[in-house]
C-alpha atoms as a PDB file:
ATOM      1  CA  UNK A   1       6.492   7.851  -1.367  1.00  0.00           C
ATOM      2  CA  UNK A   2       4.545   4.743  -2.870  1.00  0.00           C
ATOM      3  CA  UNK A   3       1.730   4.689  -1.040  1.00  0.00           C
ATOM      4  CA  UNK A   4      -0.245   2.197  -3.729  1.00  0.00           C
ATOM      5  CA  UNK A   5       0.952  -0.440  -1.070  1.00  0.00           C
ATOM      6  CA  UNK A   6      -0.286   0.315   2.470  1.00  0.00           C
ATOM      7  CA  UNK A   7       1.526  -2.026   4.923  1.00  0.00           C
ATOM      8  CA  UNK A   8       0.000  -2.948   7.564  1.00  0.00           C
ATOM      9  CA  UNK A   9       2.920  -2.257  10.238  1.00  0.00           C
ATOM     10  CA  UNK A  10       2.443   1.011   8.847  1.00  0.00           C
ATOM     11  CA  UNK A  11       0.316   2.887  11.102  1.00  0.00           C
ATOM     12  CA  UNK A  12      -2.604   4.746   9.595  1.00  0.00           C
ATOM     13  CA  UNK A  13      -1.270   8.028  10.431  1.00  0.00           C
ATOM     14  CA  UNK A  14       1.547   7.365   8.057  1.00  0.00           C
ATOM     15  CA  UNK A  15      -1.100   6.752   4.868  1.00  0.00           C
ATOM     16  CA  UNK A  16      -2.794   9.600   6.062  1.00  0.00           C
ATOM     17  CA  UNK A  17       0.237  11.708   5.883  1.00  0.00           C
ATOM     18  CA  UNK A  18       1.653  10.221   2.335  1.00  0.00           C
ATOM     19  CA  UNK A  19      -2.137  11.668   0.813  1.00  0.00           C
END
């Protein structure tokens, strides 16, 4: 998953999970 681009309706759990 690209996570280079964080939205930001994209809770931070999410980012967390994609590192």
């Amino acid at each position: 998953m690209s996570g280079t681009n964080p939205k930001p309706t994209i809770p931070a759990s999410t980012a967390s999970s994609a590192l």
